[in-house]
N, C-alpha and C. Protein backbone atom coordinates (compact mmCIF):
# COMPACT_ATOMS: atom_id res chain seq x y z
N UNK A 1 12.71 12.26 -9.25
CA UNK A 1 12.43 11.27 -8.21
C UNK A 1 11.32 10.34 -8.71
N UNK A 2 11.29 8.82 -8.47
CA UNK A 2 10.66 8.12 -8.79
C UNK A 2 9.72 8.00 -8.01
N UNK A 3 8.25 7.43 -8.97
CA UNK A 3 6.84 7.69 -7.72
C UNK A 3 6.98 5.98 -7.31
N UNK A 4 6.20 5.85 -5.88
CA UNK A 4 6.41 4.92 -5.12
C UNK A 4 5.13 4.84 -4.87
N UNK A 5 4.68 3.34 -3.99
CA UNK A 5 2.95 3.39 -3.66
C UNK A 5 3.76 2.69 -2.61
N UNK A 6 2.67 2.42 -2.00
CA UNK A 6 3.08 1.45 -0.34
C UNK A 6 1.30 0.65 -0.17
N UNK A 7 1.94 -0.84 0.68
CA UNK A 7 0.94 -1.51 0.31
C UNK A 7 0.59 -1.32 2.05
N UNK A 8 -0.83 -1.84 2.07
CA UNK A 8 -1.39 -1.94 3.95
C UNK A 8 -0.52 -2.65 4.60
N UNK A 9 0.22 -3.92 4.27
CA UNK A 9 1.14 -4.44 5.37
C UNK A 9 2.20 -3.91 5.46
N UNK A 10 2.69 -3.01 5.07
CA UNK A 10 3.74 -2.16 5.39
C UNK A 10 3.21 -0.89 6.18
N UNK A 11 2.45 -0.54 6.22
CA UNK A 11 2.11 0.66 7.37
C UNK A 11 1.18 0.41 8.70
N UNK A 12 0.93 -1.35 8.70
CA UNK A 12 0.82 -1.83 9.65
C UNK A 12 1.89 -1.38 10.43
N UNK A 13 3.17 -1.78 10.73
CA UNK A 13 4.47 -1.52 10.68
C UNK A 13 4.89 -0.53 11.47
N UNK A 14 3.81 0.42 10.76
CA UNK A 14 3.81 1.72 12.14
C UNK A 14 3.49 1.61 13.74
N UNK A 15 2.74 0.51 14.06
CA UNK A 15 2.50 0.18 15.05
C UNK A 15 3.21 -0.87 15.90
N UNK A 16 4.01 -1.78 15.33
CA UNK A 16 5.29 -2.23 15.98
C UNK A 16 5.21 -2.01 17.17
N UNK A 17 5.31 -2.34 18.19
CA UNK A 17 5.46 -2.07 19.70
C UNK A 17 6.98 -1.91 19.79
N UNK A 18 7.91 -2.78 18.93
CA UNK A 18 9.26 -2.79 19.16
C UNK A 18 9.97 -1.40 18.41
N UNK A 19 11.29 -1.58 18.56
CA UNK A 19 11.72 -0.29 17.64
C UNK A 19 12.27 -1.17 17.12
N UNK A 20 11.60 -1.28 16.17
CA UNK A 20 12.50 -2.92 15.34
C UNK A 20 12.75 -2.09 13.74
N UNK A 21 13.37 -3.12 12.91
CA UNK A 21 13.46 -2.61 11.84
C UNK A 21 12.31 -2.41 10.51
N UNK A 22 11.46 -3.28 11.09
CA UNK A 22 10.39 -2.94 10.04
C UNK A 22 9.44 -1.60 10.33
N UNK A 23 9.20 -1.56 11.47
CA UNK A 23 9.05 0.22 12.05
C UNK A 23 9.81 1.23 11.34
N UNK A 24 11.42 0.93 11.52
CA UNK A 24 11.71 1.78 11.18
C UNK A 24 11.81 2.45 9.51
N UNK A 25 11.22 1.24 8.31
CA UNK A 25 11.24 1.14 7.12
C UNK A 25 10.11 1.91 7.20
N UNK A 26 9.41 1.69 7.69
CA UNK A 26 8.00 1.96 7.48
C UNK A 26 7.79 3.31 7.74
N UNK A 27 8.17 3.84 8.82
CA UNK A 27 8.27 5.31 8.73
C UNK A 27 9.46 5.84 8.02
N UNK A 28 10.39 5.27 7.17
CA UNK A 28 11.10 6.07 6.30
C UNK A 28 10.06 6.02 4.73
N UNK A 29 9.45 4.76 4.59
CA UNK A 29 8.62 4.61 3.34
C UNK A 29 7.67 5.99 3.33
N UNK A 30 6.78 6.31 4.67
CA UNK A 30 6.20 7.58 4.43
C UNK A 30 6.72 8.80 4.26
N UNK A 31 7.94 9.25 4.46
CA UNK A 31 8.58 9.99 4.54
C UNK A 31 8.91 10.67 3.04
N UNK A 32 8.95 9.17 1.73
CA UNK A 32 8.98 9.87 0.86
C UNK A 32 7.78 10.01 -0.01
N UNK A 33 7.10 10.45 0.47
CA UNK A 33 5.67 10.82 0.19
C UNK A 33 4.74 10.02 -0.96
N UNK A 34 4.96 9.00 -0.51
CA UNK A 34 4.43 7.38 -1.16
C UNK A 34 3.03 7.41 -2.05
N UNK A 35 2.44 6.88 -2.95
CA UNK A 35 0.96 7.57 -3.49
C UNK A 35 0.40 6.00 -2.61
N UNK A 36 -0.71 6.22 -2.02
CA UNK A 36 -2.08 5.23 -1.00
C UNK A 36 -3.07 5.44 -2.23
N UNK A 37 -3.74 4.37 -2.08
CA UNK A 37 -4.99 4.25 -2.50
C UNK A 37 -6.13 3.83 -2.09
N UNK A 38 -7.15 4.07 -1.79
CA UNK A 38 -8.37 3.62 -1.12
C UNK A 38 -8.26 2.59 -0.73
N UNK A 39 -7.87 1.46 -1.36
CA UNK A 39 -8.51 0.09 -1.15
C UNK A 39 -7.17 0.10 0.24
N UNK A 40 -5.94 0.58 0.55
CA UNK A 40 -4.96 0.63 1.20
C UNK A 40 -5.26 1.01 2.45
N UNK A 41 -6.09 2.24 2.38
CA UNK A 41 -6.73 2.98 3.66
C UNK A 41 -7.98 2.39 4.31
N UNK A 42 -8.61 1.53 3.37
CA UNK A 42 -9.54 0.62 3.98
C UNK A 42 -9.50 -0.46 4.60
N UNK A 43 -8.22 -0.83 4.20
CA UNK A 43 -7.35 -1.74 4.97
C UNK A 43 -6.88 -2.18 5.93
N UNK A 44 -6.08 -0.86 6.21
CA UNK A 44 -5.19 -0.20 7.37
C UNK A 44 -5.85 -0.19 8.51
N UNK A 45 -7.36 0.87 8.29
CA UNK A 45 -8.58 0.61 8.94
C UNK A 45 -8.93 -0.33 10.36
N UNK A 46 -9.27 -1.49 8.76
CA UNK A 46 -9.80 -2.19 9.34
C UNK A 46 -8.72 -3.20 10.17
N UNK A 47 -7.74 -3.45 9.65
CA UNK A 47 -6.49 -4.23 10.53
C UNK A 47 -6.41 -3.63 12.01
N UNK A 48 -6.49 -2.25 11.71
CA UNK A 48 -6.15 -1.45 12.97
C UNK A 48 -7.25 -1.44 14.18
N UNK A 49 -8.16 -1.65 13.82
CA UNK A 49 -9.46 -2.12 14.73
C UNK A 49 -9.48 -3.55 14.91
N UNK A 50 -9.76 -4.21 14.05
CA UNK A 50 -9.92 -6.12 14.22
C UNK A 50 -8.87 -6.82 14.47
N UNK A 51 -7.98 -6.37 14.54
CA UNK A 51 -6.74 -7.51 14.53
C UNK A 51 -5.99 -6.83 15.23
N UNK A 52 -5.53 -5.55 15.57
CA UNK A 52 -4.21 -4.42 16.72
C UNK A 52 -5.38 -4.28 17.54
N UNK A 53 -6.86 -4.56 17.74
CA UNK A 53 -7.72 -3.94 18.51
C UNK A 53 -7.20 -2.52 19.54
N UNK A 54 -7.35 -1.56 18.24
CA UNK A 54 -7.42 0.03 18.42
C UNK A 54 -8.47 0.14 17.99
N UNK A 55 -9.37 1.14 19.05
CA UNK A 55 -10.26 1.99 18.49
C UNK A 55 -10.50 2.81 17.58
N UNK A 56 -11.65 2.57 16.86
CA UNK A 56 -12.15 3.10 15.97
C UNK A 56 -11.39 4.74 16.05
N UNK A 57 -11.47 6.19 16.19
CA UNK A 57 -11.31 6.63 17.23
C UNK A 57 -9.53 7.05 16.52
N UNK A 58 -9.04 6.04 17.30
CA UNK A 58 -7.25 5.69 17.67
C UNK A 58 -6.94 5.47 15.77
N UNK A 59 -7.50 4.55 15.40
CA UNK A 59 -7.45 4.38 14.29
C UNK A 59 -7.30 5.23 13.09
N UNK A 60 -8.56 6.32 13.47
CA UNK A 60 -8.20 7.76 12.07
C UNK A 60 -7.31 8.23 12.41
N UNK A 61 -7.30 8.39 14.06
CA UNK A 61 -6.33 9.93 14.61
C UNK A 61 -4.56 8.81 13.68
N UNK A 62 -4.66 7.88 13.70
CA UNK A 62 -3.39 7.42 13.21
C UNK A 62 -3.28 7.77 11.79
N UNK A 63 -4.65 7.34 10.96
CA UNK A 63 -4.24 7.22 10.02
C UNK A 63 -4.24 9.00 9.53
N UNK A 64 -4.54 10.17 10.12
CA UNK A 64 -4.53 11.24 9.91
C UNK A 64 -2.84 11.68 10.72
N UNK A 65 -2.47 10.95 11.03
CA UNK A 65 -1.20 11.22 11.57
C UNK A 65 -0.02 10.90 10.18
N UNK A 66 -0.31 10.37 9.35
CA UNK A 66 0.44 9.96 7.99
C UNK A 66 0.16 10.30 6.76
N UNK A 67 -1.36 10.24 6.73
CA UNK A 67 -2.22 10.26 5.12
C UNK A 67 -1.46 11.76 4.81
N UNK A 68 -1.05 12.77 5.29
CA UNK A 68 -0.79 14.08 4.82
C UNK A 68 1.10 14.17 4.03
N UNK A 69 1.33 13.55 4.00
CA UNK A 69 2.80 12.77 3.94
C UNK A 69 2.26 11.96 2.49
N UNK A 70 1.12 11.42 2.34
CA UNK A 70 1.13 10.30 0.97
C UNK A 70 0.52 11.32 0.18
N UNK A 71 0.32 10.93 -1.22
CA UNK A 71 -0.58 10.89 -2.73
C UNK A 71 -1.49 10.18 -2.76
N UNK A 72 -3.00 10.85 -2.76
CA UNK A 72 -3.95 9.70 -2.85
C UNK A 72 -3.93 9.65 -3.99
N UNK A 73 -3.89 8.18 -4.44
CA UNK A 73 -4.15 7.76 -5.69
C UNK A 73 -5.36 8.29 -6.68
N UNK A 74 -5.55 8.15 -8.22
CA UNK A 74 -6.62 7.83 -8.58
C UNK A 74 -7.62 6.94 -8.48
N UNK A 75 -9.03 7.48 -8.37
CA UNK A 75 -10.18 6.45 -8.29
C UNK A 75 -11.10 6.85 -9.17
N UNK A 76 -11.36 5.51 -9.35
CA UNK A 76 -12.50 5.26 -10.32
C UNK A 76 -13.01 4.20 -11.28
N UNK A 77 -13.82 3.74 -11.73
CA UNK A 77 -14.10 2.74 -12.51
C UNK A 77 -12.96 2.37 -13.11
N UNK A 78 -12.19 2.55 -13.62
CA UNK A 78 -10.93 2.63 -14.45
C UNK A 78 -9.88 1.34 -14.01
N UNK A 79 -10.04 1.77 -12.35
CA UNK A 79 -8.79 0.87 -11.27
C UNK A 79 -9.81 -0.51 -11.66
N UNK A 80 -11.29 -0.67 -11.36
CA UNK A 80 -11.66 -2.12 -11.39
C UNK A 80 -11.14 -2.74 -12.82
N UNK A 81 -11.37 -1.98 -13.74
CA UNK A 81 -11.50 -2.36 -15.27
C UNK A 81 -10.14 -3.01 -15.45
N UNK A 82 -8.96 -2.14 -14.87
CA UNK A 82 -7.70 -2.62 -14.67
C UNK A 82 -7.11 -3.51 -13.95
N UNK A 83 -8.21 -3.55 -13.14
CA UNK A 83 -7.76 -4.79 -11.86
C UNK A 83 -8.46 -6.40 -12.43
N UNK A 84 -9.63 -6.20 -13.36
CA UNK A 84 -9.58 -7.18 -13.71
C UNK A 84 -8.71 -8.17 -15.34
N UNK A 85 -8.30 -7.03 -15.45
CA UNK A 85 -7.04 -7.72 -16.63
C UNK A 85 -5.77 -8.25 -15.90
N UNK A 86 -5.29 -7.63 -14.77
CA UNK A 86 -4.71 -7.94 -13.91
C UNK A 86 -4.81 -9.21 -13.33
N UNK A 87 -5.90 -9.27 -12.67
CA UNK A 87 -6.11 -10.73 -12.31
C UNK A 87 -5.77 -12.10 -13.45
N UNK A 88 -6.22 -11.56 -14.06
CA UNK A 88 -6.56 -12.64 -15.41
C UNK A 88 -5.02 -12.87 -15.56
N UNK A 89 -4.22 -11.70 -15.93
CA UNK A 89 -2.73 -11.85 -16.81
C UNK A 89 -1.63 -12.30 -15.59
N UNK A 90 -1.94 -12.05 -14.13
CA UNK A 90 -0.89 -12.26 -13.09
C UNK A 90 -1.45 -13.08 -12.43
N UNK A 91 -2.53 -13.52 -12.29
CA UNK A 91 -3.16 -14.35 -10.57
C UNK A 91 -3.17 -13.11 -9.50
N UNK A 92 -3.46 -11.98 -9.63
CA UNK A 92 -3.44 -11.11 -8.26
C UNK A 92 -4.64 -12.06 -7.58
N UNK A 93 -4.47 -11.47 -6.63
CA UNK A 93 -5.64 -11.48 -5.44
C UNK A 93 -6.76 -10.65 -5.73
N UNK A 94 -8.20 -10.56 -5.54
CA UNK A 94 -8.29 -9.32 -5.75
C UNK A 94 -8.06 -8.04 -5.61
N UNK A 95 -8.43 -7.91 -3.97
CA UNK A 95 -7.87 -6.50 -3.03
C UNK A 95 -6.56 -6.22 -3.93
N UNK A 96 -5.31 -7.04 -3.87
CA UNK A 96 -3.99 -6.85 -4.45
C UNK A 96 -4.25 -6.34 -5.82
N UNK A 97 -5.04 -6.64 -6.65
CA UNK A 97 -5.00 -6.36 -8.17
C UNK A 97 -5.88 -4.88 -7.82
N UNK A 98 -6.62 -4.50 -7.12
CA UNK A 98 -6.95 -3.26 -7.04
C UNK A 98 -5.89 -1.85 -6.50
N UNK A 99 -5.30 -2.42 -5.53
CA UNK A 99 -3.61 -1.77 -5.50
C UNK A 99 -2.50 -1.95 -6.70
N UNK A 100 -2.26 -2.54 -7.06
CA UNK A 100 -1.35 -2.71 -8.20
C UNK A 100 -1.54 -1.76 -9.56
N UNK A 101 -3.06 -1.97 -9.54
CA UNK A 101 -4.05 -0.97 -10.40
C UNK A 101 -4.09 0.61 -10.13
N UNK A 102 -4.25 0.45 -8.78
CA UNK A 102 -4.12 1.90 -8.31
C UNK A 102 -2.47 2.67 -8.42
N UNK A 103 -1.73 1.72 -8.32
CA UNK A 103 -0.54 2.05 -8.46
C UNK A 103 -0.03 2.42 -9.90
N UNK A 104 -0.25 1.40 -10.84
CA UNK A 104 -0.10 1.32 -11.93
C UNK A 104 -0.46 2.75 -13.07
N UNK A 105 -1.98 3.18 -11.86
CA UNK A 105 -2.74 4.20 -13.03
C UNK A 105 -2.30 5.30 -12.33
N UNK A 106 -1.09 5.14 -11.17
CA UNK A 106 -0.89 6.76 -10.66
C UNK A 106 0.41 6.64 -11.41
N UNK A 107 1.11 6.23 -12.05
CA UNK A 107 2.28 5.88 -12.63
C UNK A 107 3.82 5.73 -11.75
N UNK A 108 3.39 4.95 -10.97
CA UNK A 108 4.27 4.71 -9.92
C UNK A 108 5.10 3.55 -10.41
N UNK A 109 6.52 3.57 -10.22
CA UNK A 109 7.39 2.65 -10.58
C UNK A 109 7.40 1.52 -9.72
N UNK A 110 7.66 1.92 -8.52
CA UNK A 110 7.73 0.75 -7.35
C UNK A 110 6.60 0.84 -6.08
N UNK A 111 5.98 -0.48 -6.42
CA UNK A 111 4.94 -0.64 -5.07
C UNK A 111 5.73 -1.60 -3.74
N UNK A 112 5.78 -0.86 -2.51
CA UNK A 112 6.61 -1.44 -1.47
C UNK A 112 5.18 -2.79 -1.28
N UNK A 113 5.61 -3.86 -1.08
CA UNK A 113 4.59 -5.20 -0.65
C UNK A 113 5.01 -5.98 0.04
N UNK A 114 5.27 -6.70 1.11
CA UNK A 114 5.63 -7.85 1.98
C UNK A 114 4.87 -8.59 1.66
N UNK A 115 3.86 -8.75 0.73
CA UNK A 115 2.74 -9.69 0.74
C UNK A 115 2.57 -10.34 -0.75
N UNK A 116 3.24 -9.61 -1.77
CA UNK A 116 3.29 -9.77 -3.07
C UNK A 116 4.63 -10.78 -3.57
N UNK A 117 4.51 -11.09 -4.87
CA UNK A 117 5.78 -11.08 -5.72
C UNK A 117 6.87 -10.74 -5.46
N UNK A 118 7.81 -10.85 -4.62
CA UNK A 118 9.31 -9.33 -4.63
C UNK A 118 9.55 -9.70 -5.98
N UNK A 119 9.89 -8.37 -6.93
CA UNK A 119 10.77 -8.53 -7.99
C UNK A 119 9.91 -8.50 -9.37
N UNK A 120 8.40 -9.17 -9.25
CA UNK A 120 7.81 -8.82 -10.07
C UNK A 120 7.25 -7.34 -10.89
N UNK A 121 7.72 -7.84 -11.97
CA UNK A 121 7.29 -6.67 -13.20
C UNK A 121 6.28 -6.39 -13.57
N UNK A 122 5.38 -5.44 -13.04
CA UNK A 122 4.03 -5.47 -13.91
C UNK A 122 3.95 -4.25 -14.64
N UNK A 123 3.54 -5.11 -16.26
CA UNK A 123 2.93 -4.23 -17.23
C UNK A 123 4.04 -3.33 -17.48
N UNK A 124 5.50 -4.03 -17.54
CA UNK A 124 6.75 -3.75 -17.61
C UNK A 124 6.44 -2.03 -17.47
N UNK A 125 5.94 -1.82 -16.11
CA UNK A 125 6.11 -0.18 -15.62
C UNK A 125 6.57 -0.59 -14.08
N UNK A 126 5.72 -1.39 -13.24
CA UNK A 126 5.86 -1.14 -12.06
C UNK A 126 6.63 -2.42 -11.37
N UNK A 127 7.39 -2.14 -10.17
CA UNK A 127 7.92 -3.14 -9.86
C UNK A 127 8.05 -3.62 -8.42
N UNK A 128 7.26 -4.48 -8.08
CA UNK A 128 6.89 -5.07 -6.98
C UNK A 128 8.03 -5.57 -5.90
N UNK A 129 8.17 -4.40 -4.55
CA UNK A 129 9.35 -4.58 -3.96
C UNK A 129 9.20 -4.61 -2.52
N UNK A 130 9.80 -5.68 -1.91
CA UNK A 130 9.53 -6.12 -0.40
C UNK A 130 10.43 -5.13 0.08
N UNK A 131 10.35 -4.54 1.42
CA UNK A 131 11.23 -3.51 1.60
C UNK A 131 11.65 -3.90 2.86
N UNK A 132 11.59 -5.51 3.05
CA UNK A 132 12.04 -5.94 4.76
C UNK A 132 13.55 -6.67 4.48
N UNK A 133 13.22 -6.79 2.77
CA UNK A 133 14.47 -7.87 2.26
C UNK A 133 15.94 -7.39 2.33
């Protein structure tokens, strides 16, 4: 089985009010036990407080309702060092080049992104895939 990462706007997703279809991607994406990485969970976080205005509170109990289902990524100096060749060789974003990185150094083939590239190849390992398309 191939390793997978999942980016923060896709587990936004979980919160959908509708039973729409990006809900329902989104809880199949966790399902196959996706690798997260910090900069992802800091994310999620904070979206989930400032922008869904859920409590602080509402917010872990969610994100402890999923995180047991993912792979936390590797961390460490390593992801910046990588995130900034990244930037340089693709135009990431930053935040984005620190996921891609994180993804990259857990050796994950496909990072799910609504927010990225669809289709892009990075570092002919990983491959950047919208999962609404």
């Amino acid at each position: 089985m191939i390793k997978v990462a999942i980016d923060t706007n896709v587990l936004i997703y979980l919160h959908d009010t509708e039973l729409s279809y990006k809900r329902e991607k989104a809880n199949e994406l966790i399902s196959i036990n996706p690798v997260i990485c910090a900069q992802v969970i800091s994310e999620y976080l904070n979206v989930c407080h400032k922008r869904l205005k859920i409590t602080k509170q509402d917010s872990l109990n969610s994100l402890m309702a999923w995180l047991p289902y993912c792979e936390l990524s590797v961390f460490g100096s390593v992801i910046y060092t990588k995130s900034m060749g990244l930037i340089q060789k693709y135009q990431f974003q930053m935040f984005d080049a620190i996921i891609v990185s994180s993804a990259l150094l857990s050796d994950c083939e496909i990072l799910y992104s609504e927010d990225m590239q669809h289709n892009l190849i990075v570092e002919k390992q990983l491959k950047i895939v919208n999962p609404f398309i």
